[in-house]
C-alpha atoms as a PDB file:
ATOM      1  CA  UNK A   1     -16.818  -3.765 -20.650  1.00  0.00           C
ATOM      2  CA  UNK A   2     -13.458  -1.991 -20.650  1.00  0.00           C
ATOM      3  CA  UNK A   3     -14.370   0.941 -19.777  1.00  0.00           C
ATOM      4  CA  UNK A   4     -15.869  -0.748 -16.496  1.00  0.00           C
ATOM      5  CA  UNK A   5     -12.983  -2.504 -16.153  1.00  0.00           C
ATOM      6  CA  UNK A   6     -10.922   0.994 -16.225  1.00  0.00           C
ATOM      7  CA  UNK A   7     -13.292   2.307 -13.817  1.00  0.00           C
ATOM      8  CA  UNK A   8     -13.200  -0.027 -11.443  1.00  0.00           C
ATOM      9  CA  UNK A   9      -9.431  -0.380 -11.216  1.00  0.00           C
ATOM     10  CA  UNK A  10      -8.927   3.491 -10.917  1.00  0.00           C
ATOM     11  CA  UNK A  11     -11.323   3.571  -7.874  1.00  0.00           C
ATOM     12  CA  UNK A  12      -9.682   0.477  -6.817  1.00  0.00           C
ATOM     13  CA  UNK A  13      -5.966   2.039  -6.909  1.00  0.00           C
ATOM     14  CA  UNK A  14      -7.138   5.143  -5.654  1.00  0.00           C
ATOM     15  CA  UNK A  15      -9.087   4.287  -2.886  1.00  0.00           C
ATOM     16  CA  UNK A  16      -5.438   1.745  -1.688  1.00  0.00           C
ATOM     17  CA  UNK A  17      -3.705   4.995  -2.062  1.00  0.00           C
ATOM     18  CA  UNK A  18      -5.650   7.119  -0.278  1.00  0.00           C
ATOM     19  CA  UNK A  19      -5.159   4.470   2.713  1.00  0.00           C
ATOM     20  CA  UNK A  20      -1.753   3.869   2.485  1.00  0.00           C
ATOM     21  CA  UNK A  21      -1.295   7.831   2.362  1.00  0.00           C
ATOM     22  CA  UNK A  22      -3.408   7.926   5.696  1.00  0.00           C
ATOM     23  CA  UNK A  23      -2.235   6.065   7.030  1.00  0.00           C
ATOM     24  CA  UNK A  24       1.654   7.627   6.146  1.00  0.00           C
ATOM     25  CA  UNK A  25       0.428  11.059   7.073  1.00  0.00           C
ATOM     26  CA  UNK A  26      -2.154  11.051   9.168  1.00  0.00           C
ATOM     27  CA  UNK A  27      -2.811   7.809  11.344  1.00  0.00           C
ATOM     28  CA  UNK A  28       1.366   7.197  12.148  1.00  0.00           C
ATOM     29  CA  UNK A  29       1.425  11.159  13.470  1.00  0.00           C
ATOM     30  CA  UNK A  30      -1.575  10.507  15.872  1.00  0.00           C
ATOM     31  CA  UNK A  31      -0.480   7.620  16.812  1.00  0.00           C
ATOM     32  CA  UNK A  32       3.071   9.008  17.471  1.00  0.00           C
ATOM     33  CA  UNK A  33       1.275  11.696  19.807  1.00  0.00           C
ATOM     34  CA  UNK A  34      -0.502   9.213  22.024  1.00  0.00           C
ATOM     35  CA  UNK A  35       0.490   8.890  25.226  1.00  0.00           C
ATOM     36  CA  UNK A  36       2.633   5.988  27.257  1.00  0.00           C
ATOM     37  CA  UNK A  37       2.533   2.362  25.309  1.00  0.00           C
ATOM     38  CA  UNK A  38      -0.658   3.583  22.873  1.00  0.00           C
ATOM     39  CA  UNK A  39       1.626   4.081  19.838  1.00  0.00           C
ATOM     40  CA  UNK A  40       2.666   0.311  19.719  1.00  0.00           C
ATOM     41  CA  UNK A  41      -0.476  -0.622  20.521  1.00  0.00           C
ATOM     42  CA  UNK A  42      -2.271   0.999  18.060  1.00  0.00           C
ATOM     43  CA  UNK A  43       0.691   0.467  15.329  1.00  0.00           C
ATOM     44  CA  UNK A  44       0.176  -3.507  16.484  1.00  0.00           C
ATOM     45  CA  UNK A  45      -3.573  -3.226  15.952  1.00  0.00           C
ATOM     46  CA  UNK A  46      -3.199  -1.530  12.275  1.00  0.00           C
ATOM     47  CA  UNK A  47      -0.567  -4.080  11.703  1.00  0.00           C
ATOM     48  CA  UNK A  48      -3.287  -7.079  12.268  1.00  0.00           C
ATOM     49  CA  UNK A  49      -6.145  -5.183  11.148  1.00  0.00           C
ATOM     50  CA  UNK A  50      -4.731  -3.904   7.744  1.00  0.00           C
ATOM     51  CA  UNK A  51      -2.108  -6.708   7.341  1.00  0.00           C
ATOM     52  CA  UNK A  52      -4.752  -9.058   6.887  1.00  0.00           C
ATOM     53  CA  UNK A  53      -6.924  -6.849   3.556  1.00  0.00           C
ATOM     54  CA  UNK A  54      -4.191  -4.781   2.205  1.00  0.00           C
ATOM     55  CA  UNK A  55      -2.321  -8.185   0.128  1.00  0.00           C
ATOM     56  CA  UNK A  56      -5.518  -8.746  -1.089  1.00  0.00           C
ATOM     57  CA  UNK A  57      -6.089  -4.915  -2.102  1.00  0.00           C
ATOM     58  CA  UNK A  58      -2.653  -4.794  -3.802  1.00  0.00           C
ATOM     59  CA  UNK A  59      -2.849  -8.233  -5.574  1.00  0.00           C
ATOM     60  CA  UNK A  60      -6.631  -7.746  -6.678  1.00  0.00           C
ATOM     61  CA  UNK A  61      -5.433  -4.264  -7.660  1.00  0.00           C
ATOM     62  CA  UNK A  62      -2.628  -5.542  -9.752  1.00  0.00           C
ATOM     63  CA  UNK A  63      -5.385  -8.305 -11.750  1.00  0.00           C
ATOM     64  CA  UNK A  64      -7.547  -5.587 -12.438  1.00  0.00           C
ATOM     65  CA  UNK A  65      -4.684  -3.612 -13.916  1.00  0.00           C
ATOM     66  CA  UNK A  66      -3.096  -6.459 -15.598  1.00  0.00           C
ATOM     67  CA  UNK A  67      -6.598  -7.452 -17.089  1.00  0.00           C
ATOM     68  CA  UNK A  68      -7.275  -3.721 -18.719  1.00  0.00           C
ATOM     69  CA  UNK A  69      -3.792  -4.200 -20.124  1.00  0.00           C
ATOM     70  CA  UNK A  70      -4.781  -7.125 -21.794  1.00  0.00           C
ATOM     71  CA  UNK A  71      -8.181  -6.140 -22.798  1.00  0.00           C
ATOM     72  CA  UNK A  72      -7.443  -3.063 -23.573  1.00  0.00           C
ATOM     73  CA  UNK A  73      -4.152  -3.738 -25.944  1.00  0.00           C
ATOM     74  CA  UNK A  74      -4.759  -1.842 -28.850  1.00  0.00           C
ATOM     75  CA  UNK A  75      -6.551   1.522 -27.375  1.00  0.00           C
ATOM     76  CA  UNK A  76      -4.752   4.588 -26.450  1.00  0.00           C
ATOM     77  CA  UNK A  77      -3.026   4.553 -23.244  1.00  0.00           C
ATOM     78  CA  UNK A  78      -2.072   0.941 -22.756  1.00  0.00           C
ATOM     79  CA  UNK A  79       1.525   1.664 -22.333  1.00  0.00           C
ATOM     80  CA  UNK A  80       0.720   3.629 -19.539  1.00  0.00           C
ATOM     81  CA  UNK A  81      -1.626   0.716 -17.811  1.00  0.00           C
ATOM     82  CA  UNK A  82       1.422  -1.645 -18.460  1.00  0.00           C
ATOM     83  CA  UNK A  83       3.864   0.793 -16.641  1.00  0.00           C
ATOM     84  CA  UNK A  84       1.369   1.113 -13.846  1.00  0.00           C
ATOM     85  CA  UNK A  85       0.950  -2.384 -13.214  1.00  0.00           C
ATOM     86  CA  UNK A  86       4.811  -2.844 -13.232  1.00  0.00           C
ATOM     87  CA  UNK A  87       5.053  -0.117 -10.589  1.00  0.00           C
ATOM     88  CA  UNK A  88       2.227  -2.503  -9.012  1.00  0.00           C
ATOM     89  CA  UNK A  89       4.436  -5.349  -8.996  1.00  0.00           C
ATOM     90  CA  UNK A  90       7.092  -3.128  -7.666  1.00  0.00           C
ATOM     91  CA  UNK A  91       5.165  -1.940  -4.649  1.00  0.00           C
ATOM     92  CA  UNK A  92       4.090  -5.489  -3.604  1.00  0.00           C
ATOM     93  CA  UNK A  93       8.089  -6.896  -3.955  1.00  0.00           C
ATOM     94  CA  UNK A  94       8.909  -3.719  -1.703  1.00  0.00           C
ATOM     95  CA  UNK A  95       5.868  -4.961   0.842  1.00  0.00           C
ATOM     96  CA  UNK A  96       7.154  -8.632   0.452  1.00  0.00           C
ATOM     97  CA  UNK A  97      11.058  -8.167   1.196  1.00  0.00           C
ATOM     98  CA  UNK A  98      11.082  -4.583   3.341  1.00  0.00           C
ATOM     99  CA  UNK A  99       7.443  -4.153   4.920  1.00  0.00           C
ATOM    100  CA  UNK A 100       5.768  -7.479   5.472  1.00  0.00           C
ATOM    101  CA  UNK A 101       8.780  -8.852   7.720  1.00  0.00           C
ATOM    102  CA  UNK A 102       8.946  -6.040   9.951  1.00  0.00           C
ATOM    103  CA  UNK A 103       4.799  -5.743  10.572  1.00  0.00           C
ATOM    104  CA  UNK A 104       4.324  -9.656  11.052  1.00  0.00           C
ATOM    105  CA  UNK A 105       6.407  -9.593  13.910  1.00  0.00           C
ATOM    106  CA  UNK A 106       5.579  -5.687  15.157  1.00  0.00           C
ATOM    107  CA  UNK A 107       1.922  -7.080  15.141  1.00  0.00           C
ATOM    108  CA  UNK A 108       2.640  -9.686  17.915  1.00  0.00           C
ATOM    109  CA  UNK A 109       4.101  -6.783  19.942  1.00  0.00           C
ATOM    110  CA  UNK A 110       2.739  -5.951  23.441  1.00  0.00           C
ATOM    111  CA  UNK A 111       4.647  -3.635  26.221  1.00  0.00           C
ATOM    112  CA  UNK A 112       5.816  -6.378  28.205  1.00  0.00           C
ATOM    113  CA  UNK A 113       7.781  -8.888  25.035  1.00  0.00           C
ATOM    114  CA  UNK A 114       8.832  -5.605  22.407  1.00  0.00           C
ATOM    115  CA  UNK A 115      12.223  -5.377  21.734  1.00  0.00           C
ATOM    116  CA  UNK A 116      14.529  -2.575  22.999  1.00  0.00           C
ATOM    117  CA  UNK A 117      13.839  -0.827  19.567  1.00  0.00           C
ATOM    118  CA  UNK A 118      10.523  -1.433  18.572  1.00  0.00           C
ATOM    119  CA  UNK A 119      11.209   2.152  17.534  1.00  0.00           C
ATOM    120  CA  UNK A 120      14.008   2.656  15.422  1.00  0.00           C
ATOM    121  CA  UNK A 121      12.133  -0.481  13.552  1.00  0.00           C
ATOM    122  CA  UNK A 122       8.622   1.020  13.334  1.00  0.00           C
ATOM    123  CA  UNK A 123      10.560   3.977  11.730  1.00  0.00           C
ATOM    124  CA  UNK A 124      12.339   2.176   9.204  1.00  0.00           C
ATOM    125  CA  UNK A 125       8.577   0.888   8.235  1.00  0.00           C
ATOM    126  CA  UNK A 126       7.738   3.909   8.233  1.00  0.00           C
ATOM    127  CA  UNK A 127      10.297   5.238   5.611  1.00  0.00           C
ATOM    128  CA  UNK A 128       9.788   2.050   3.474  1.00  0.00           C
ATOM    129  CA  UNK A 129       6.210   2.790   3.605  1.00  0.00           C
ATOM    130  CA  UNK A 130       6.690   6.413   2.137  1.00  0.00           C
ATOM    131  CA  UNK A 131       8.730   4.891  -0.315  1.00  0.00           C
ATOM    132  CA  UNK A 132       5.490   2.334  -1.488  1.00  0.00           C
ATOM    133  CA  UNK A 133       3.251   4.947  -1.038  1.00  0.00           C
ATOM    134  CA  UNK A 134       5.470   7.029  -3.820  1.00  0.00           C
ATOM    135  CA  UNK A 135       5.156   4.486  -6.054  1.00  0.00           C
ATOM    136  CA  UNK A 136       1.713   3.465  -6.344  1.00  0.00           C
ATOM    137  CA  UNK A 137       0.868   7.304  -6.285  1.00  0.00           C
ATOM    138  CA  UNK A 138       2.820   6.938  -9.262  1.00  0.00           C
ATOM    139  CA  UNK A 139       0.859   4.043 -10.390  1.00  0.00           C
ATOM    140  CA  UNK A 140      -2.135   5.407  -9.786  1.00  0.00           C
ATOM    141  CA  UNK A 141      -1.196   8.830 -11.360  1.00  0.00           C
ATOM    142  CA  UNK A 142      -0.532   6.651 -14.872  1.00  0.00           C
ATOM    143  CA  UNK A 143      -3.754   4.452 -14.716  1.00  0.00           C
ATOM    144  CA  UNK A 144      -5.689   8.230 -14.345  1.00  0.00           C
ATOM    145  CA  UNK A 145      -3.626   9.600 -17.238  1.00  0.00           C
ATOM    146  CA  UNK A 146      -4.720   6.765 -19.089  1.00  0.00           C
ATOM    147  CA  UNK A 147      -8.357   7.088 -18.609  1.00  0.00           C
ATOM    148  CA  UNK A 148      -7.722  10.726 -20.429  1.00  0.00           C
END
């Protein structure tokens, strides 16, 4: 059963990574290059579309992690599981406070009510975000290390 449970939370963590970092890297640049009003758009569209799974990727992410800690206690590794899960916790206090507040209201964007700089905000989400994304790689990294 644990080593299920390790499997399933590494693919779990990895696959939230690989998201976030696309959507760091990849889906913010092409949006960036669109023309006219299609960046907000598109950023307002992620910010529904994601904003509504990703709490329930970190959070079910952070159970799984939490529950090989427990289960697994006394193997090999666990302090690394326990230190991932706290950089877990970390990454969904730095959503709560920094990223959350900023995409629940750059979600109800359009061009005709966004503020004078929609901008400047979306760009402080955006170096939050790398700053998450840093830390659950980190996370991630660990639970991996574990597994070996």
């Amino acid at each position: 059963m644990l080593n299920a449970l390790e499997v399933i939370t590494t693919v779990s963590v990895g696959l939230m990574v690989g998201v976030e970092f696309s959507v760091a890297f990849v889906m913010n640049r092409i949006f960036n290059a669109l023309p006219e009003d299609s960046d907000q758009l598109a950023r307002a569209h992620g910010g529904r579309m994601l904003g509504a799974v990703m709490p329930v990727w970190y959070i079910g992410s952070l159970v799984l992690t939490a529950a090989w800690a427990v289960i697994g206690w006394h193997q090999h590794g666990t302090g690394l599981v326990v230190t991932a899960g706290a950089l877990l916790i970390l990454s969904v206090i730095m959503s709560l406070l920094l990223l959350v507040p900023i995409n629940n209201q750059g979600k109800t964007w359009t061009p005709e009510n966004r503020p004078a700089d929609w901008k400047e905000q979306m760009n402080r989400w955006d170096r939050y975000h790398y700053a998450r994304v840093a830390v659950i790689v980190a996370a991630f990294t660990l639970l991996v290390t574990a597994l070996v």
